[in-house]
PDB file of N, CA and C in Angstrom:
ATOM      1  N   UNK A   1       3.333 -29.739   8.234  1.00  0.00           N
ATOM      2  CA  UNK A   1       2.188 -29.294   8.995  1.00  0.00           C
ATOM      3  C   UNK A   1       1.438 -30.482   9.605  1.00  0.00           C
ATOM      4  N   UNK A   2       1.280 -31.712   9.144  1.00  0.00           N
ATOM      5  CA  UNK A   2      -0.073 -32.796   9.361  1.00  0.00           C
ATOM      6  C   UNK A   2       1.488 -33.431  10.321  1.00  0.00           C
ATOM      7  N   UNK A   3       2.470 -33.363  10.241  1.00  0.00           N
ATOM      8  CA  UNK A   3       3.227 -34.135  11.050  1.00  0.00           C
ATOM      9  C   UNK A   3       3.828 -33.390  12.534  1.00  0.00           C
ATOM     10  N   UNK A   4       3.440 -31.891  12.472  1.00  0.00           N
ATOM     11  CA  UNK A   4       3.141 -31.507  13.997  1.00  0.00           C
ATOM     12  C   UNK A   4       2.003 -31.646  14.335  1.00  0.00           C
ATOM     13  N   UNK A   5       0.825 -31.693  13.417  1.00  0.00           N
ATOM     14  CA  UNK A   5      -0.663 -31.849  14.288  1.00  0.00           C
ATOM     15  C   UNK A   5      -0.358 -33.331  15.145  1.00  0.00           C
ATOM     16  N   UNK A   6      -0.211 -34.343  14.388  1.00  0.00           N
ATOM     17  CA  UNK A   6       0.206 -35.695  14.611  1.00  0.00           C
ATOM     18  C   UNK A   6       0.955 -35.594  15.732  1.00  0.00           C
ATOM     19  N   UNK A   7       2.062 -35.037  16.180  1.00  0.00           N
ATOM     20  CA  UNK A   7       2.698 -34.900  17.405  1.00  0.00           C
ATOM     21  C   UNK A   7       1.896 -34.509  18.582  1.00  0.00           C
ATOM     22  N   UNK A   8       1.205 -33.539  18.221  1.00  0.00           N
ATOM     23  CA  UNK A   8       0.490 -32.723  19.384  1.00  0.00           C
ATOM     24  C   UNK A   8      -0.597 -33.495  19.798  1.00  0.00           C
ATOM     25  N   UNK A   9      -1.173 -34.335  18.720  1.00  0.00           N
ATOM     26  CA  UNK A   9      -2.101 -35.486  18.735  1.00  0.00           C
ATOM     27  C   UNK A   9      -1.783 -36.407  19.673  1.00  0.00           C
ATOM     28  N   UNK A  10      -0.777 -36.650  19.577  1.00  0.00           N
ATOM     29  CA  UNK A  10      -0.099 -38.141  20.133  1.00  0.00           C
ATOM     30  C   UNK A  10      -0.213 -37.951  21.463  1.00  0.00           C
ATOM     31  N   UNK A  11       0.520 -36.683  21.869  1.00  0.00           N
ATOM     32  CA  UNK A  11       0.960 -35.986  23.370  1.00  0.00           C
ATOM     33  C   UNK A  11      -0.290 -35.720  23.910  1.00  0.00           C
ATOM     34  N   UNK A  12      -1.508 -34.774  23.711  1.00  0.00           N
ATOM     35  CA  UNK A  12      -2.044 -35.149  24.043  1.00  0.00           C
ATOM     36  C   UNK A  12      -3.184 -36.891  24.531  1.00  0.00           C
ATOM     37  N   UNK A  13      -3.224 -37.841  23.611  1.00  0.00           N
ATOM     38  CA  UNK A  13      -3.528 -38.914  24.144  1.00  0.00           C
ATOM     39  C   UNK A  13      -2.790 -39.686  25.175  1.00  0.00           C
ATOM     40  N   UNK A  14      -1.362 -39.043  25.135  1.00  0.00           N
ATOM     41  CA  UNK A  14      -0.190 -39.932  26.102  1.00  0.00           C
ATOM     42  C   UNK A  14      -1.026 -38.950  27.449  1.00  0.00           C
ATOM     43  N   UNK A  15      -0.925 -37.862  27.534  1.00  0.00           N
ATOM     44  CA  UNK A  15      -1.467 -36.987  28.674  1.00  0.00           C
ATOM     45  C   UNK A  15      -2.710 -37.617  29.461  1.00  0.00           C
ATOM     46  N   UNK A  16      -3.687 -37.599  28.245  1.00  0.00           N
ATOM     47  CA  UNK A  16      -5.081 -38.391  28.624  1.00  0.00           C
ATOM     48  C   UNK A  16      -4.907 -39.931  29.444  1.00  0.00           C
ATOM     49  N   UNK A  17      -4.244 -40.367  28.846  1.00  0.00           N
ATOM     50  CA  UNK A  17      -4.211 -41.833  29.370  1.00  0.00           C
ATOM     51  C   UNK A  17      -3.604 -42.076  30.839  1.00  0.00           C
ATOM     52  N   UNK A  18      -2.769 -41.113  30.984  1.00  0.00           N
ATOM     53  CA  UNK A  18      -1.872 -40.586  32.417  1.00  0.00           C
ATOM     54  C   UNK A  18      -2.737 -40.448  33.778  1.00  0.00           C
ATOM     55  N   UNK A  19      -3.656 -38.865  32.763  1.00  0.00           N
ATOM     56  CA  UNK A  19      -4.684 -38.641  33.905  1.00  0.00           C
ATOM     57  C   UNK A  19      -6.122 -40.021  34.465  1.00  0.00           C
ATOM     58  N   UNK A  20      -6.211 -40.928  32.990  1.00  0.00           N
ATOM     59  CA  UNK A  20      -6.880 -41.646  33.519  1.00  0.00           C
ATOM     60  C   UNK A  20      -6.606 -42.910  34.205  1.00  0.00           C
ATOM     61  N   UNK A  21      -5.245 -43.144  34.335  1.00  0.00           N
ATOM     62  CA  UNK A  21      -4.055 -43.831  35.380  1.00  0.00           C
ATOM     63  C   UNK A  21      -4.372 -43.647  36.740  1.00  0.00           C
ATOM     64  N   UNK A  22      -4.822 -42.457  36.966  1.00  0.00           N
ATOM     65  CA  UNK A  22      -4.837 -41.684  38.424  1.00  0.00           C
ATOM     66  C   UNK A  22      -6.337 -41.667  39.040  1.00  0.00           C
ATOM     67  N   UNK A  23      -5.859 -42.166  40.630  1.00  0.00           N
ATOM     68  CA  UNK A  23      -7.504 -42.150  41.532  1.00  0.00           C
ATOM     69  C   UNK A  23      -7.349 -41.308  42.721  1.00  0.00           C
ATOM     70  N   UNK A  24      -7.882 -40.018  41.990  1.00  0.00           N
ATOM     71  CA  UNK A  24      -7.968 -38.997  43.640  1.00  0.00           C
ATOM     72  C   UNK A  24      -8.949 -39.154  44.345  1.00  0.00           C
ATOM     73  N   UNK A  25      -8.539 -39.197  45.148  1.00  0.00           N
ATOM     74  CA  UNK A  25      -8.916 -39.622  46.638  1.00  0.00           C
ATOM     75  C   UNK A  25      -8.810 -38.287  47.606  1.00  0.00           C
ATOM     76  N   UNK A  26     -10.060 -37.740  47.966  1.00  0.00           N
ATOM     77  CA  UNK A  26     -10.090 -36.791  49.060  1.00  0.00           C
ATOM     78  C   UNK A  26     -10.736 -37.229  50.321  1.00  0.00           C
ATOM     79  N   UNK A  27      -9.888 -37.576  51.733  1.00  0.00           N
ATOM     80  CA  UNK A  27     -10.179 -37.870  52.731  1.00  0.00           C
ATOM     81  C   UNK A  27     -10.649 -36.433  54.068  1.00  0.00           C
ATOM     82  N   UNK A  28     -12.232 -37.046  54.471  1.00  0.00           N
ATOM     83  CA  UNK A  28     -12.471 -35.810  55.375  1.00  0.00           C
ATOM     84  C   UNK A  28     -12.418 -36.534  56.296  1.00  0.00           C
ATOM     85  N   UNK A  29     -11.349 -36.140  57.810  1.00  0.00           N
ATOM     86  CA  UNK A  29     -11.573 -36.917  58.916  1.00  0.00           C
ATOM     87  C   UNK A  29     -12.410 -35.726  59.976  1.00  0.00           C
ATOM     88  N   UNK A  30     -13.177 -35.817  60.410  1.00  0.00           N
ATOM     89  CA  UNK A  30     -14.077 -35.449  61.525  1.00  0.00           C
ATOM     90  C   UNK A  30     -14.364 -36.282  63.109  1.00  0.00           C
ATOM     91  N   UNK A  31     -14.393 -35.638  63.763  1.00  0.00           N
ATOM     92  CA  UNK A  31     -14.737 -35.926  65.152  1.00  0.00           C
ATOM     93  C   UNK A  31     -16.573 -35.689  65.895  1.00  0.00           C
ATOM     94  N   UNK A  32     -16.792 -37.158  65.978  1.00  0.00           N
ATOM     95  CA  UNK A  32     -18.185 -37.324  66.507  1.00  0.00           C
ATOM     96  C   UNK A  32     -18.803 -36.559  67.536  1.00  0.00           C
ATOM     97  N   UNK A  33     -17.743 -35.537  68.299  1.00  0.00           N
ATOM     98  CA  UNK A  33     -17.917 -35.530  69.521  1.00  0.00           C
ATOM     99  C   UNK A  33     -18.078 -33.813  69.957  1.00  0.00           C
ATOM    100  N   UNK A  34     -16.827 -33.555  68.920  1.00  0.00           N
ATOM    101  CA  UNK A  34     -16.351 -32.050  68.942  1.00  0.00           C
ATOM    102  C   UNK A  34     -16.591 -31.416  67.354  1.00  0.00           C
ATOM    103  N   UNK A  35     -15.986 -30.490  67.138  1.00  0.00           N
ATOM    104  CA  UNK A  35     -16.048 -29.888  65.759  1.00  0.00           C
ATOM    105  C   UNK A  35     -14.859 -30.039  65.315  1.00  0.00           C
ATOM    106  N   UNK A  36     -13.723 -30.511  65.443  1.00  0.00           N
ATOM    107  CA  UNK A  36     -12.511 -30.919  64.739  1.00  0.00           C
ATOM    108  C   UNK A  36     -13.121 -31.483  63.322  1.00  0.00           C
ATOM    109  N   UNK A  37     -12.608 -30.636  62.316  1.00  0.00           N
ATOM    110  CA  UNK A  37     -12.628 -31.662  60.731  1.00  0.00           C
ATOM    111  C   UNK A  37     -10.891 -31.081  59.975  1.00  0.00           C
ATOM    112  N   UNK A  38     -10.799 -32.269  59.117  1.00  0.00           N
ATOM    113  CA  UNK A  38      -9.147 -32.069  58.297  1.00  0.00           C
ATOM    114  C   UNK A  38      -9.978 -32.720  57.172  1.00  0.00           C
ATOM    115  N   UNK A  39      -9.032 -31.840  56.039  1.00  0.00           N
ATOM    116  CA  UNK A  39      -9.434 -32.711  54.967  1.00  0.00           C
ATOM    117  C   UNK A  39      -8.222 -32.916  54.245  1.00  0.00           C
ATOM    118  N   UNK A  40      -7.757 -33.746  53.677  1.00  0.00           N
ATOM    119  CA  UNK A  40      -6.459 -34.538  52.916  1.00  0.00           C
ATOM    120  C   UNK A  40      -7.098 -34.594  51.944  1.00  0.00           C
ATOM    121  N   UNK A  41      -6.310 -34.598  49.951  1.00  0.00           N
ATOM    122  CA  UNK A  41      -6.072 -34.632  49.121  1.00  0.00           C
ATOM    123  C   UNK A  41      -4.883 -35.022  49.069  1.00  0.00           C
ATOM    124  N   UNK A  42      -5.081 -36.595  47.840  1.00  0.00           N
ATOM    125  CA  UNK A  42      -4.260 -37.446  47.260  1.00  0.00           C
ATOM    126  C   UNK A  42      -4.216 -37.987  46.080  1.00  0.00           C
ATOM    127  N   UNK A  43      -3.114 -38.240  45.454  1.00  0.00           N
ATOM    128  CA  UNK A  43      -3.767 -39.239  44.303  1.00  0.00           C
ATOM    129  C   UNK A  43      -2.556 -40.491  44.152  1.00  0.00           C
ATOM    130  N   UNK A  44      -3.100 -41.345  43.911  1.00  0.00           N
ATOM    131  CA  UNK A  44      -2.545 -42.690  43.071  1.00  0.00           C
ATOM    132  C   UNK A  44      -2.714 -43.368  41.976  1.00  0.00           C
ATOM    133  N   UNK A  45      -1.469 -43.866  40.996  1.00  0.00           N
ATOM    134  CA  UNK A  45      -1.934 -44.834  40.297  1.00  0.00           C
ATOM    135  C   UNK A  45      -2.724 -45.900  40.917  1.00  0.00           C
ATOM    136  N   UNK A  46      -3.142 -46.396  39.795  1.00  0.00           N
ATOM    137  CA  UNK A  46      -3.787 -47.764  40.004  1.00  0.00           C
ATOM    138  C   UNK A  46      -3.119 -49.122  39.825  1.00  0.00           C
ATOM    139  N   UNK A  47      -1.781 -49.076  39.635  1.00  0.00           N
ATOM    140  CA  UNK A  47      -0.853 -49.441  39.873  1.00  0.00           C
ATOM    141  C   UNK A  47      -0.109 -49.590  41.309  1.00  0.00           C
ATOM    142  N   UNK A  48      -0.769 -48.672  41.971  1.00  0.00           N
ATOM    143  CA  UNK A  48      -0.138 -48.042  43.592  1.00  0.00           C
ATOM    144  C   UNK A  48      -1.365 -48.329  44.599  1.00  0.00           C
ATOM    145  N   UNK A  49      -2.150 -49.338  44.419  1.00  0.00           N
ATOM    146  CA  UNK A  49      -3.024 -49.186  45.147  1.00  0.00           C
ATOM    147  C   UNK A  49      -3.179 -49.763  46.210  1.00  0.00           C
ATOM    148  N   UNK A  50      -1.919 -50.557  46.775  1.00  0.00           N
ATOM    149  CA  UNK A  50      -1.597 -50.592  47.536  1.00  0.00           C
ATOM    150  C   UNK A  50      -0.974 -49.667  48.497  1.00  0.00           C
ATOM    151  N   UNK A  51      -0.339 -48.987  48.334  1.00  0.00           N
ATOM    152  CA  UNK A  51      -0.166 -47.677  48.686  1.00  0.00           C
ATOM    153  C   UNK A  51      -1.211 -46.796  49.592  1.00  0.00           C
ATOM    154  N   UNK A  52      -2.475 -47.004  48.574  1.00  0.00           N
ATOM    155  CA  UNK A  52      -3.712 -46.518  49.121  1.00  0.00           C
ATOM    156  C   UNK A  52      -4.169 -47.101  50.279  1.00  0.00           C
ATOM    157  N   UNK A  53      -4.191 -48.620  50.410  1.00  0.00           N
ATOM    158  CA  UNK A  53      -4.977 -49.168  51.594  1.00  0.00           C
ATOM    159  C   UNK A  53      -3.833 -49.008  52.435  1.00  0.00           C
ATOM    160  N   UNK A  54      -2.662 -48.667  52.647  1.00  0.00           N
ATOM    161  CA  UNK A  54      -1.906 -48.318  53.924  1.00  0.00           C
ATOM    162  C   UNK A  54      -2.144 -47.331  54.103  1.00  0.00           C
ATOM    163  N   UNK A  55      -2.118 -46.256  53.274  1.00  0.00           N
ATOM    164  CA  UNK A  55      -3.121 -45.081  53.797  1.00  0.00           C
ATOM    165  C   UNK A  55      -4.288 -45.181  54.769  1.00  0.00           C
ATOM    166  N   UNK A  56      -5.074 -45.776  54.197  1.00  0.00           N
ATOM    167  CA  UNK A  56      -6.642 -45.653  54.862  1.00  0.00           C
ATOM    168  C   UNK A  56      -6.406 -46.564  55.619  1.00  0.00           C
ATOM    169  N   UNK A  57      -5.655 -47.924  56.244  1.00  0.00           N
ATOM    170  CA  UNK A  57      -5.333 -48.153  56.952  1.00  0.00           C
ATOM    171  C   UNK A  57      -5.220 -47.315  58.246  1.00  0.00           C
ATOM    172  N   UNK A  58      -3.928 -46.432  57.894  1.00  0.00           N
ATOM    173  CA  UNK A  58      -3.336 -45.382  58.925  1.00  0.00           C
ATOM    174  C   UNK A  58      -4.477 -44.777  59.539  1.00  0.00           C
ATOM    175  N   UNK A  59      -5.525 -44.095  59.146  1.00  0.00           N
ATOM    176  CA  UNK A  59      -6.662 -43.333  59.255  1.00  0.00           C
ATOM    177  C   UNK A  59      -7.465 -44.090  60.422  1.00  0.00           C
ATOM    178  N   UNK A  60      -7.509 -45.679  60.062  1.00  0.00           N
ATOM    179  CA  UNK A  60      -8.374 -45.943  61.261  1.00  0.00           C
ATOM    180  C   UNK A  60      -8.466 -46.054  62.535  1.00  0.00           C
ATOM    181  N   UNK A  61      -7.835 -45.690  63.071  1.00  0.00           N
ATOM    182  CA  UNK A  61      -7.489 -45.844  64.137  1.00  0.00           C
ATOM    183  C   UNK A  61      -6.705 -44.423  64.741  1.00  0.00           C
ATOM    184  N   UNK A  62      -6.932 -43.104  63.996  1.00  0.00           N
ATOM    185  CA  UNK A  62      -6.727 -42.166  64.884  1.00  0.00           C
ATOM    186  C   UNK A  62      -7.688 -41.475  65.426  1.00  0.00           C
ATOM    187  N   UNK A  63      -7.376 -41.153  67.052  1.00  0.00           N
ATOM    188  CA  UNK A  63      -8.050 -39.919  67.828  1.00  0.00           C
ATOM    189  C   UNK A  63      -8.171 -38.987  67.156  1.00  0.00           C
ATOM    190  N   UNK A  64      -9.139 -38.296  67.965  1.00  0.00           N
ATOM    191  CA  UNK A  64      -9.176 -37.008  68.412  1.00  0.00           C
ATOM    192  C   UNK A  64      -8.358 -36.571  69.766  1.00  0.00           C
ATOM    193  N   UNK A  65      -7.286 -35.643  68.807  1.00  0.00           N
ATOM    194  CA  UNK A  65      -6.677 -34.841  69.854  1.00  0.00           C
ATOM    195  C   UNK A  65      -7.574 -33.625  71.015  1.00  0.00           C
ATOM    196  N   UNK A  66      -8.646 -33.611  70.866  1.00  0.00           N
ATOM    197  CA  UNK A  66      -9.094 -32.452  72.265  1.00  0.00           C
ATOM    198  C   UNK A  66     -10.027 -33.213  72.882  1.00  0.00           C
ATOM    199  N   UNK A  67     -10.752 -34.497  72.217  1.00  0.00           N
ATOM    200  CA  UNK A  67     -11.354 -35.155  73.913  1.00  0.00           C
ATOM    201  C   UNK A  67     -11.398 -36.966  73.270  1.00  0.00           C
ATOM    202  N   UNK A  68     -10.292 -37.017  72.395  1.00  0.00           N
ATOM    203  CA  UNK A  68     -10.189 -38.608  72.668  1.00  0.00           C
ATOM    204  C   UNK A  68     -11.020 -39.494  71.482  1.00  0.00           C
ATOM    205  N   UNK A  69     -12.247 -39.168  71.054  1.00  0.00           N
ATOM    206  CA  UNK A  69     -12.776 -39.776  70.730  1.00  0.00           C
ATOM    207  C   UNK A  69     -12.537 -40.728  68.810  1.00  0.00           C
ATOM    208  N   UNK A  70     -12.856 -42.073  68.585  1.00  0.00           N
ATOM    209  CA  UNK A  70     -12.227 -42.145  67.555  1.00  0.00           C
ATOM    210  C   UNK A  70     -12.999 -41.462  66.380  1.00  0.00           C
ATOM    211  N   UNK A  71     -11.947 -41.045  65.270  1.00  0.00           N
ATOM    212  CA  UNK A  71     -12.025 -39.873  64.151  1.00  0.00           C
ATOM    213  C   UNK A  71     -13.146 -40.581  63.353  1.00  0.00           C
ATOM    214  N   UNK A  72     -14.302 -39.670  62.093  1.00  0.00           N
ATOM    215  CA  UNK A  72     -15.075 -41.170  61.222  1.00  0.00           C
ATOM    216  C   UNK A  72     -14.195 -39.973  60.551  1.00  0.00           C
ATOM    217  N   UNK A  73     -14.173 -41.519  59.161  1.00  0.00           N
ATOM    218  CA  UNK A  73     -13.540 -40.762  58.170  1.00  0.00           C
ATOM    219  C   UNK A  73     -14.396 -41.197  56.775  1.00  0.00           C
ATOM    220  N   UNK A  74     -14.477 -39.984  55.682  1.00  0.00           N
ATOM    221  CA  UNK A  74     -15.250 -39.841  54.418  1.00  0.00           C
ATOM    222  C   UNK A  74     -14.323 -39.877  53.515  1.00  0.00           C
ATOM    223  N   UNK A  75     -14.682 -40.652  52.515  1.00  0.00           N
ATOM    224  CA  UNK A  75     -13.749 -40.793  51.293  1.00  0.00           C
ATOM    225  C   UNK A  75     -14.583 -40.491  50.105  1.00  0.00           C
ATOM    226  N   UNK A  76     -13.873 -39.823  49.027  1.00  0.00           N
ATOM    227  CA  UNK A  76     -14.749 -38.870  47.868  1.00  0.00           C
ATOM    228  C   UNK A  76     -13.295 -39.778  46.988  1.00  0.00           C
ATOM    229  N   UNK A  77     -14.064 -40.553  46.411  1.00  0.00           N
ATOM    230  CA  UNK A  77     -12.643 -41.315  44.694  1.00  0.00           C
ATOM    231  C   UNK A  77     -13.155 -40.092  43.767  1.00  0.00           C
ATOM    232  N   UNK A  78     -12.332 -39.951  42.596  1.00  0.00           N
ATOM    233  CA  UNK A  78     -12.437 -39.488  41.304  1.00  0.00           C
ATOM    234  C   UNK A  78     -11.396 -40.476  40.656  1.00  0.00           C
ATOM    235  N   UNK A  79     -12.443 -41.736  39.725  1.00  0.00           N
ATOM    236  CA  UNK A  79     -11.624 -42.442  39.328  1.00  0.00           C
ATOM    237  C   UNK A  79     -11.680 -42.100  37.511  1.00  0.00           C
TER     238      UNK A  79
END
């Protein structure tokens, strides 16, 4: 009995430590000009966080597809 609690114990802390590995990241891109908004959901290790700044990289520098103008973009972490 104390050596499945102990298992389930374990697994859960391996779980915990996983989720706190991970940085979601929800990106809202909107347009200054018009009412265009997108919103993206992501996550990365912190291990990968490079990963991330080519992401948000990518982001800077896109239009708006219906009159041109450049996108602002909002970032929400859950670290």
């Amino acid at each position: 009995m104390e050596i499945g609690n102990t298992k389930e114990n374990t697994e859960g802390a391996i779980n915990s430590s996983e989720n706190n590995d991970l940085i979601k990241v929800r990106a809202i891109i909107s347009c200054p000009s018009c009412d265009y908004m997108k919103k993206f959901r992501n996550q990365f290790r912190r291990s990968q966080i490079e990963l991330m700044i080519i992401s948000l990289k990518c982001f800077d520098w896109m239009c708006c597809h219906l009159c041109g103008e450049l996108l602002d973009l909002n970032l929400e972490f859950v670290v």
